[in-house]
PDB file of N, CA and C in Angstrom:
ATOM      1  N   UNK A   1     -14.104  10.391   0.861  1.00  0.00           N
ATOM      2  CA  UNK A   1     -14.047   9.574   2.053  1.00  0.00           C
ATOM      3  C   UNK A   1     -13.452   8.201   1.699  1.00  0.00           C
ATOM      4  N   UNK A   2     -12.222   7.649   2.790  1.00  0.00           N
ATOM      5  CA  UNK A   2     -12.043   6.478   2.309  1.00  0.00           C
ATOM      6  C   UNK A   2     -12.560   5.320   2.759  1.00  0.00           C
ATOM      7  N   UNK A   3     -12.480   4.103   2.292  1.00  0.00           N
ATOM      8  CA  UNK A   3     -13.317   2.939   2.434  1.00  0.00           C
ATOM      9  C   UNK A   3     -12.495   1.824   2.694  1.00  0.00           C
ATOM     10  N   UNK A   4     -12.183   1.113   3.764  1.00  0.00           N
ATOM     11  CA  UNK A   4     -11.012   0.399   4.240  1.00  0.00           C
ATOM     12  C   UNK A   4     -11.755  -1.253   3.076  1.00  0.00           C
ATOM     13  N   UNK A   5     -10.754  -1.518   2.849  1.00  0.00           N
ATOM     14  CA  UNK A   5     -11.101  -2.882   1.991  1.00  0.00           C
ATOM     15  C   UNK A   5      -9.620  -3.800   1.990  1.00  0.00           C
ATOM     16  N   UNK A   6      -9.699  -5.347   2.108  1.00  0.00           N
ATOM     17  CA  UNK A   6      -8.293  -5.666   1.379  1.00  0.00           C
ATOM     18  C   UNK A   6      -8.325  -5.769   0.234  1.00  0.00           C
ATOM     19  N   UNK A   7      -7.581  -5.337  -0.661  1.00  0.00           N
ATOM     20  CA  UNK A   7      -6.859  -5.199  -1.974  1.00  0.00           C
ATOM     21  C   UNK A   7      -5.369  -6.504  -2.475  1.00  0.00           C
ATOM     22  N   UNK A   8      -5.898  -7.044  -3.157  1.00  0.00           N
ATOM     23  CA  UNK A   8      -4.994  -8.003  -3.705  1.00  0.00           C
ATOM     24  C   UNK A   8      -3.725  -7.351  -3.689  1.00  0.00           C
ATOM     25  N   UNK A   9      -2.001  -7.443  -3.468  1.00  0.00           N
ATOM     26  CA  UNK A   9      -1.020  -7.120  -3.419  1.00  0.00           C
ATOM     27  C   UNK A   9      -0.398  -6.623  -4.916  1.00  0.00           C
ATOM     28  N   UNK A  10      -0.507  -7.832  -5.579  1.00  0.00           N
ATOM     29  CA  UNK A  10      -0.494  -7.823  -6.991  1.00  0.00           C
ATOM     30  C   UNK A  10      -1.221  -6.325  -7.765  1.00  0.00           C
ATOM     31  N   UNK A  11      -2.371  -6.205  -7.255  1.00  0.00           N
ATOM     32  CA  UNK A  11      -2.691  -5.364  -8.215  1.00  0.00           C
ATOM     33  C   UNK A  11      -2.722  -3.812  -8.047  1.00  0.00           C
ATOM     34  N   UNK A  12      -1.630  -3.447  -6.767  1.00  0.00           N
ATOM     35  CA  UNK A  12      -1.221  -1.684  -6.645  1.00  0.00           C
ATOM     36  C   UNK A  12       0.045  -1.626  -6.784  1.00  0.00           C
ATOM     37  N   UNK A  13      -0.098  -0.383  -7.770  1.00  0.00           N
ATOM     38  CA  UNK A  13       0.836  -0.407  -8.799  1.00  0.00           C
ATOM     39  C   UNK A  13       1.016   1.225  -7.964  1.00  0.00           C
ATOM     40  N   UNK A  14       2.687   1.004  -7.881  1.00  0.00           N
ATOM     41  CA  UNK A  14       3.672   1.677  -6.971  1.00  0.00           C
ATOM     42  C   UNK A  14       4.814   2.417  -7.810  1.00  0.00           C
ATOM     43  N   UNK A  15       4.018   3.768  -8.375  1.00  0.00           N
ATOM     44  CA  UNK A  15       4.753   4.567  -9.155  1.00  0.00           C
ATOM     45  C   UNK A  15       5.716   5.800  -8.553  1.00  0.00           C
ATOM     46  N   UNK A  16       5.745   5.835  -7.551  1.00  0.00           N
ATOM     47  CA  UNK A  16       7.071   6.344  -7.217  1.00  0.00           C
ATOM     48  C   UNK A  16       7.780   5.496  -6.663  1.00  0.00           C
ATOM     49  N   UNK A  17       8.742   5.398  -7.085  1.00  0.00           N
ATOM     50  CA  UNK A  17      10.306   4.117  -6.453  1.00  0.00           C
ATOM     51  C   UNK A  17      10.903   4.979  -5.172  1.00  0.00           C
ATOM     52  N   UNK A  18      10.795   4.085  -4.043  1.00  0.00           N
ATOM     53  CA  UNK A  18      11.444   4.587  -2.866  1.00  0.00           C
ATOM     54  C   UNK A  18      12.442   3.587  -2.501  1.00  0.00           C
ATOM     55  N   UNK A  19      13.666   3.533  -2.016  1.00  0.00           N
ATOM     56  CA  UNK A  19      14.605   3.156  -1.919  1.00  0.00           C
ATOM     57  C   UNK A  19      14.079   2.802   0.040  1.00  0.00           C
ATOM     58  N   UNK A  20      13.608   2.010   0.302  1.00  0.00           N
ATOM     59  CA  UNK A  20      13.069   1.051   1.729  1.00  0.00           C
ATOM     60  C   UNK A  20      13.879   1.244   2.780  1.00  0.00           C
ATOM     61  N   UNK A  21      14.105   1.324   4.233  1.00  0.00           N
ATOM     62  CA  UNK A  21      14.497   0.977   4.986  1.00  0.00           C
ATOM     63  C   UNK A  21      14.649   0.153   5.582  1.00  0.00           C
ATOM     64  N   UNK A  22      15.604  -0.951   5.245  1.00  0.00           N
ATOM     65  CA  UNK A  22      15.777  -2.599   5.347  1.00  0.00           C
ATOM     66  C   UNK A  22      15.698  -2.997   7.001  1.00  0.00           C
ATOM     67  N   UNK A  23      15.705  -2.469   7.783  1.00  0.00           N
ATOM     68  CA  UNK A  23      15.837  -2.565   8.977  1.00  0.00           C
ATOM     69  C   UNK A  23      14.151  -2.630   9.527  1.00  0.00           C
ATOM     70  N   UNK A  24      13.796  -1.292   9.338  1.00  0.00           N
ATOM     71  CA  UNK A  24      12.571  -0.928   9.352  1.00  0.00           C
ATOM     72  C   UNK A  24      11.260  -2.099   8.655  1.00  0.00           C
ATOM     73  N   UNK A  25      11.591  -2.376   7.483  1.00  0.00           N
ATOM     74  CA  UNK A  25      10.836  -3.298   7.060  1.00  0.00           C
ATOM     75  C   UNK A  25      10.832  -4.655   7.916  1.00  0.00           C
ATOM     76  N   UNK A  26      12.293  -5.199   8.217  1.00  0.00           N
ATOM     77  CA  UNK A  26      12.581  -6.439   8.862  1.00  0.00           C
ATOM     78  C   UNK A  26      11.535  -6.620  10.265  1.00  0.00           C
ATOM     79  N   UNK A  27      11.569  -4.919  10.578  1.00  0.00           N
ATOM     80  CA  UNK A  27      10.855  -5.061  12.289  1.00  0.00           C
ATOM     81  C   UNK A  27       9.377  -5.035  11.897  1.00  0.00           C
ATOM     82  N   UNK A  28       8.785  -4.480  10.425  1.00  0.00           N
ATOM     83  CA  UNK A  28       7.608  -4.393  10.617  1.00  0.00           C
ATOM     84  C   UNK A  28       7.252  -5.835  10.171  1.00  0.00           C
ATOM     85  N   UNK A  29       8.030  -6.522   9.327  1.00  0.00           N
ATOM     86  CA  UNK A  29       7.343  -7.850   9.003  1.00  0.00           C
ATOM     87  C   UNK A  29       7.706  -8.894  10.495  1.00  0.00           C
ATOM     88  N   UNK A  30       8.426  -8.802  11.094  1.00  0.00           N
ATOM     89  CA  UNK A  30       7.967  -9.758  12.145  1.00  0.00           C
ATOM     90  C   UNK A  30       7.018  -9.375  13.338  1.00  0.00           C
ATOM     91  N   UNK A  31       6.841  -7.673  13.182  1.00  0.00           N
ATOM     92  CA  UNK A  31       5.337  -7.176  13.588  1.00  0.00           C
ATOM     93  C   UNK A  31       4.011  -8.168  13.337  1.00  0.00           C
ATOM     94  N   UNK A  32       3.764  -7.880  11.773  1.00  0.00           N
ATOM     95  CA  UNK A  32       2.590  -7.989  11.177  1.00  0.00           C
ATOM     96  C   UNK A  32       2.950  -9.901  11.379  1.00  0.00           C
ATOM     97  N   UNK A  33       4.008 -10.377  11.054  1.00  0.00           N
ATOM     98  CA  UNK A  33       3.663 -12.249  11.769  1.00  0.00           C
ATOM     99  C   UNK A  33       3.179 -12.414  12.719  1.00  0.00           C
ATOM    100  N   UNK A  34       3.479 -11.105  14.198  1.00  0.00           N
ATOM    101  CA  UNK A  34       3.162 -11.694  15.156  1.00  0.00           C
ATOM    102  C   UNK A  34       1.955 -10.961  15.628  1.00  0.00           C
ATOM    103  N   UNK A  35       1.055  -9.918  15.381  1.00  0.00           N
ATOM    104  CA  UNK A  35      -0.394  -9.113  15.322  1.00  0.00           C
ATOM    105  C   UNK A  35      -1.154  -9.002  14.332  1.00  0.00           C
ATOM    106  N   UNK A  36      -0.540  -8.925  13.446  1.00  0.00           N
ATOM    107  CA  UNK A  36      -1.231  -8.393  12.052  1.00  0.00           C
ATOM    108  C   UNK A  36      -0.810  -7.050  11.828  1.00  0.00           C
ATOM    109  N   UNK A  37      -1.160  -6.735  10.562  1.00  0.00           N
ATOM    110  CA  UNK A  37      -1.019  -4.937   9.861  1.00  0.00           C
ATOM    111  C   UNK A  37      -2.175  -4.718  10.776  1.00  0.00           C
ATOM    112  N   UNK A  38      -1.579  -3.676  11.767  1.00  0.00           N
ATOM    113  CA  UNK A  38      -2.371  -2.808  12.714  1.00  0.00           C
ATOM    114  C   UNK A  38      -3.021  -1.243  11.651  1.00  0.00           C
ATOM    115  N   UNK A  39      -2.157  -0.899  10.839  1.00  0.00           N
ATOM    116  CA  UNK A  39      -2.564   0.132   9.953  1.00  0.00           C
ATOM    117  C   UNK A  39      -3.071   0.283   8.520  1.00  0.00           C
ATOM    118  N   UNK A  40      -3.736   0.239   7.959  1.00  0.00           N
ATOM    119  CA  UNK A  40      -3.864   0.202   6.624  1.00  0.00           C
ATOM    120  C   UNK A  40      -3.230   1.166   5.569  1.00  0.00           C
ATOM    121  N   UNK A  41      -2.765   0.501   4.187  1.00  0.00           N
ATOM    122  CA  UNK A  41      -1.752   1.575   3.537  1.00  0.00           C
ATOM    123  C   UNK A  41      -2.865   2.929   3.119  1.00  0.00           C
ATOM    124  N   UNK A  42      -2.699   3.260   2.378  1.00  0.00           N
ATOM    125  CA  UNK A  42      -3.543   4.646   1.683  1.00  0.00           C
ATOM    126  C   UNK A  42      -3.344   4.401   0.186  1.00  0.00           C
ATOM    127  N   UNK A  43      -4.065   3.894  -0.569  1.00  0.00           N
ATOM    128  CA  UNK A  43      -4.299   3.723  -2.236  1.00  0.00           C
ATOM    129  C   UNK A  43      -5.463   4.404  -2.815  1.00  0.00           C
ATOM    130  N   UNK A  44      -4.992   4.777  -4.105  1.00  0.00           N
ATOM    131  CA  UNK A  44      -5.978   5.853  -5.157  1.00  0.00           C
ATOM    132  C   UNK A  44      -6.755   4.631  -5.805  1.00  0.00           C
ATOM    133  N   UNK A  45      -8.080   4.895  -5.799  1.00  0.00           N
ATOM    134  CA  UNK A  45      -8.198   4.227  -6.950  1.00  0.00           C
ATOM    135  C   UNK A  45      -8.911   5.054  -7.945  1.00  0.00           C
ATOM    136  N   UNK A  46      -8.316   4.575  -9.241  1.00  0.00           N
ATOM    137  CA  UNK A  46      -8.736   5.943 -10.242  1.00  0.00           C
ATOM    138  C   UNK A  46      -8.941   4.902 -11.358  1.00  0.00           C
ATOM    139  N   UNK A  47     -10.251   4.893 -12.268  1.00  0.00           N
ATOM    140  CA  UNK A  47     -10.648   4.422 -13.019  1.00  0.00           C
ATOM    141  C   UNK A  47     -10.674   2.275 -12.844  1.00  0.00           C
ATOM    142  N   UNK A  48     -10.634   2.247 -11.401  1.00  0.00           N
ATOM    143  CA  UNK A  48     -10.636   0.464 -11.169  1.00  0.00           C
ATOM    144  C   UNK A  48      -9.203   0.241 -11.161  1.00  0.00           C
ATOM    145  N   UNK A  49      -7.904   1.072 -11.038  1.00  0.00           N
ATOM    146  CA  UNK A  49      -6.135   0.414 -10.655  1.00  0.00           C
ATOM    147  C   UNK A  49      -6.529   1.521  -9.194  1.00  0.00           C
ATOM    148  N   UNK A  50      -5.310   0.508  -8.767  1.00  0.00           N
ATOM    149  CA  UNK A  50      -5.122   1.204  -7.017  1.00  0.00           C
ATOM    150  C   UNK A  50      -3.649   1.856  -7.017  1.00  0.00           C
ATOM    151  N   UNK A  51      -3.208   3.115  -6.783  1.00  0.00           N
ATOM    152  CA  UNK A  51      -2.032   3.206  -6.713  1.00  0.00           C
ATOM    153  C   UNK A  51      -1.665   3.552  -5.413  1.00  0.00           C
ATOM    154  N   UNK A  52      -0.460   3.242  -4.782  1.00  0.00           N
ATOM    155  CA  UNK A  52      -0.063   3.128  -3.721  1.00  0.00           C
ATOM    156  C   UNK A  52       0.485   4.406  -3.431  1.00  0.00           C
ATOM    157  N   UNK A  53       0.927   5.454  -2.441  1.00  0.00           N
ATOM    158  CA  UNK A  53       2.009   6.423  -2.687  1.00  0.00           C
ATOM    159  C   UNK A  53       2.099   6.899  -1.162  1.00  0.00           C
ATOM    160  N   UNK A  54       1.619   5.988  -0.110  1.00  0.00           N
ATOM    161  CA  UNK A  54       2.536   6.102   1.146  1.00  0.00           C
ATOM    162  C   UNK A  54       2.234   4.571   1.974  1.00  0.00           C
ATOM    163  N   UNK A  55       2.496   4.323   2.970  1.00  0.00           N
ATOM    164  CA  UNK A  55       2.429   2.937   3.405  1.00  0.00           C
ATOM    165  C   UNK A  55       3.622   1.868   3.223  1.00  0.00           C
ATOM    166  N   UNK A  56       4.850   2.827   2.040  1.00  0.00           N
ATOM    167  CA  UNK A  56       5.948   1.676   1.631  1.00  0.00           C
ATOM    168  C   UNK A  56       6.399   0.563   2.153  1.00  0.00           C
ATOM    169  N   UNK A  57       6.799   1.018   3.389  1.00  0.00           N
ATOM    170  CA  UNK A  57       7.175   0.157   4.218  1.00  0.00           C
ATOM    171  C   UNK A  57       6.628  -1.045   5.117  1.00  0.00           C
ATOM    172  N   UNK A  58       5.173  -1.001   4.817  1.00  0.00           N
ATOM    173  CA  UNK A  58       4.166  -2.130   5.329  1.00  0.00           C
ATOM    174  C   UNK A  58       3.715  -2.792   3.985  1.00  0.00           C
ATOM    175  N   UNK A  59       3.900  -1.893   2.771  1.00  0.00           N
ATOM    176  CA  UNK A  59       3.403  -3.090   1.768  1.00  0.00           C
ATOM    177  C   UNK A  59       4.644  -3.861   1.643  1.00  0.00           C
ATOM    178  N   UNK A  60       6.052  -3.205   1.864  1.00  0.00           N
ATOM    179  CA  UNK A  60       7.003  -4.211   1.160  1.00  0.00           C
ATOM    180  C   UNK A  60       7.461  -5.500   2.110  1.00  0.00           C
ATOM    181  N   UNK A  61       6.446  -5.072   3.567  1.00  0.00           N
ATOM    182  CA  UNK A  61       6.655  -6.450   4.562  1.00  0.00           C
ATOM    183  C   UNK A  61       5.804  -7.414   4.366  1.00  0.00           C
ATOM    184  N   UNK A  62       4.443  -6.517   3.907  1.00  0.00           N
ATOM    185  CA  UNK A  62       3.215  -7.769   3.519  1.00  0.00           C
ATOM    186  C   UNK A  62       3.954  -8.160   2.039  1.00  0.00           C
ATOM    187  N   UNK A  63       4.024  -8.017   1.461  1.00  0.00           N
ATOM    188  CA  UNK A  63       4.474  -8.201   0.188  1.00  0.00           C
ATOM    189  C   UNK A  63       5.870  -9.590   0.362  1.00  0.00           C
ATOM    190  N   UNK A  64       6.818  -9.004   0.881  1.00  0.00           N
ATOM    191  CA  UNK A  64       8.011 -10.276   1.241  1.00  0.00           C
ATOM    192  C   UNK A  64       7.832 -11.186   2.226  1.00  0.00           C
ATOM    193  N   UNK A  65       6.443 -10.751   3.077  1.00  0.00           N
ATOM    194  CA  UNK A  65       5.914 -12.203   3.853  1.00  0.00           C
ATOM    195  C   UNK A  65       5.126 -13.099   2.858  1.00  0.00           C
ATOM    196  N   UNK A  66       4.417 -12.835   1.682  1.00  0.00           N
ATOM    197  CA  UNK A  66       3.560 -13.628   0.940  1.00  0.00           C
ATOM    198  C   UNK A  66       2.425 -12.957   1.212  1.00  0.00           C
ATOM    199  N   UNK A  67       1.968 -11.996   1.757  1.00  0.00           N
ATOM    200  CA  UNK A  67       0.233 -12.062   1.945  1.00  0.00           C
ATOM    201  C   UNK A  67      -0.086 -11.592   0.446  1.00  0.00           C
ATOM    202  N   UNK A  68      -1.319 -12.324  -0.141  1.00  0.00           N
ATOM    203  CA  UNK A  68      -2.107 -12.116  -1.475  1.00  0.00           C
ATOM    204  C   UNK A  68      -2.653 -10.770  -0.886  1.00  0.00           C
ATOM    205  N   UNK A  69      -3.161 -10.272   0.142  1.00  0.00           N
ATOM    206  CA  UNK A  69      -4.088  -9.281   0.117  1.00  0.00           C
ATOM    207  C   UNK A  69      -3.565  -7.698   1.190  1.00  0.00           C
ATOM    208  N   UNK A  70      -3.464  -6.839   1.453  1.00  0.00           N
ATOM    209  CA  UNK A  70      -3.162  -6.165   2.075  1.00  0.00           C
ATOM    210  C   UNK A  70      -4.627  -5.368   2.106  1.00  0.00           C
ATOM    211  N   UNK A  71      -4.937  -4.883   4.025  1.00  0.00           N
ATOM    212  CA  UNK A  71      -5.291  -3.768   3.956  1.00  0.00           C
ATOM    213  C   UNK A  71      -5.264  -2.267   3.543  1.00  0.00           C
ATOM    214  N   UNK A  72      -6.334  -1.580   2.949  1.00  0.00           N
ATOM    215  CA  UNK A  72      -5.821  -0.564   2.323  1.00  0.00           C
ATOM    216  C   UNK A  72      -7.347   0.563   2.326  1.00  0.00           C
ATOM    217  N   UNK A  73      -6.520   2.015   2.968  1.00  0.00           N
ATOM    218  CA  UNK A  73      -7.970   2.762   2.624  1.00  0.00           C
ATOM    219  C   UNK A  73      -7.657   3.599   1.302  1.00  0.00           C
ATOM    220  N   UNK A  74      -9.200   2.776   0.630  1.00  0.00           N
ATOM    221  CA  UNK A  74      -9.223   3.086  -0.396  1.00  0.00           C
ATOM    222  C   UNK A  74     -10.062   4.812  -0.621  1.00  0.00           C
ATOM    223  N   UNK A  75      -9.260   5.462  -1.737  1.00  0.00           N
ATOM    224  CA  UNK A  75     -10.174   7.040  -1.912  1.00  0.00           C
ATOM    225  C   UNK A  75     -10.247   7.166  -3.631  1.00  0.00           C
ATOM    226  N   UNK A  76     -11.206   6.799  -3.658  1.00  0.00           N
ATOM    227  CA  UNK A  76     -11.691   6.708  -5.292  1.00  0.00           C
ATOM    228  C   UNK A  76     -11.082   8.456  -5.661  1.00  0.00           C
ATOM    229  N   UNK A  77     -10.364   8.287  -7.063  1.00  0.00           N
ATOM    230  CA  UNK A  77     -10.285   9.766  -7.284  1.00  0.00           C
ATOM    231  C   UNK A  77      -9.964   9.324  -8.995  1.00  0.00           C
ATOM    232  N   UNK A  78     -10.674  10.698  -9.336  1.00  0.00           N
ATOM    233  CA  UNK A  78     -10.353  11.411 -10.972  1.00  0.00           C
ATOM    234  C   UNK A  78      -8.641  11.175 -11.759  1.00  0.00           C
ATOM    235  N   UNK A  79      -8.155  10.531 -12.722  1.00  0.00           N
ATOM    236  CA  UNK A  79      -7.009  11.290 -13.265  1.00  0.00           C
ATOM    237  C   UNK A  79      -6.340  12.218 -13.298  1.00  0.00           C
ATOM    238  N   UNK A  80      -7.280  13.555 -12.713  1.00  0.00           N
ATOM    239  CA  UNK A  80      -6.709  14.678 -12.697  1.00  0.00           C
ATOM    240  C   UNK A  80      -5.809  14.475 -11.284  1.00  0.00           C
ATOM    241  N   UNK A  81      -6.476  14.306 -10.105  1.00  0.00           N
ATOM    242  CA  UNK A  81      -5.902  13.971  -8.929  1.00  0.00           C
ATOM    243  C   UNK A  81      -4.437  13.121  -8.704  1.00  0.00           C
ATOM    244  N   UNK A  82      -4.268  11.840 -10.000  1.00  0.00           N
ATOM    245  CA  UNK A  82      -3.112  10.889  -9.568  1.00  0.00           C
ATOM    246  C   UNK A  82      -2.373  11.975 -10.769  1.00  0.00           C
ATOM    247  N   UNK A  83      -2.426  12.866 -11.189  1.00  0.00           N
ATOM    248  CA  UNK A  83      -1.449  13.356 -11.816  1.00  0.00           C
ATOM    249  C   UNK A  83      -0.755  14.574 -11.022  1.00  0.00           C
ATOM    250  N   UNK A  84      -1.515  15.176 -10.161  1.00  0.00           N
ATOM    251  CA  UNK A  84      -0.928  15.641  -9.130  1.00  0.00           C
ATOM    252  C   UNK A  84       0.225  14.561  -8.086  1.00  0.00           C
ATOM    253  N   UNK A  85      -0.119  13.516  -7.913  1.00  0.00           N
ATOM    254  CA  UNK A  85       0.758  12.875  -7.129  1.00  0.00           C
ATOM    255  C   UNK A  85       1.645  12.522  -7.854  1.00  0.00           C
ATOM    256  N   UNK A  86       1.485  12.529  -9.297  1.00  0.00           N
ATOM    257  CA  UNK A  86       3.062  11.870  -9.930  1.00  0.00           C
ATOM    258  C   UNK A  86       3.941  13.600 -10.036  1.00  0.00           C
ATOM    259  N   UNK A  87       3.328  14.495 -10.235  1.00  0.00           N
ATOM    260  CA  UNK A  87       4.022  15.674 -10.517  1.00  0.00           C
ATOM    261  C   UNK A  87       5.278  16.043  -9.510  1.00  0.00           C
TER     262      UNK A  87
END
């Protein structure tokens, strides 16, 4: 079950590289200036690191607006689990 929390920006670590939709990002960051992140991303956390692996496009607006913290539902999981997502 996940557990909505904000999570410092800095510290989810975003191991698959996705190539962004610059447009898309542009509209969601003057979204989130003018409501806020209506959605929270989806991060692993496995042994105390958070890894990111959908949400791209709202962390890289919170992220190039400055916010220190992003919403995020968090789902505690095993090593075995984030090695499925890198596979």
């Amino acid at each position: 079950m996940a557990k909505v929390q904000e999570i410092p920006v800095n510290q989810i670590r975003r191991p698959l590289f996705r190539q962004n939709d610059q447009a898309k990002v542009a509209a969601l960051m003057e979204s989130i200036q003018a409501i806020g992140l209506q959605e929270p991303i989806d991060v692993l956390e496995v042994e105390g690191q958070y890894y990111g692996f959908s949400g791209c496009h709202r962390y890289e607006a919170c992220s190039r607006l400055g916010h220190e913290t992003i919403l995020c539902n968090v789902r505690r999981a095993p090593k075995s689990v984030l090695r499925m997502h890198l596979a």
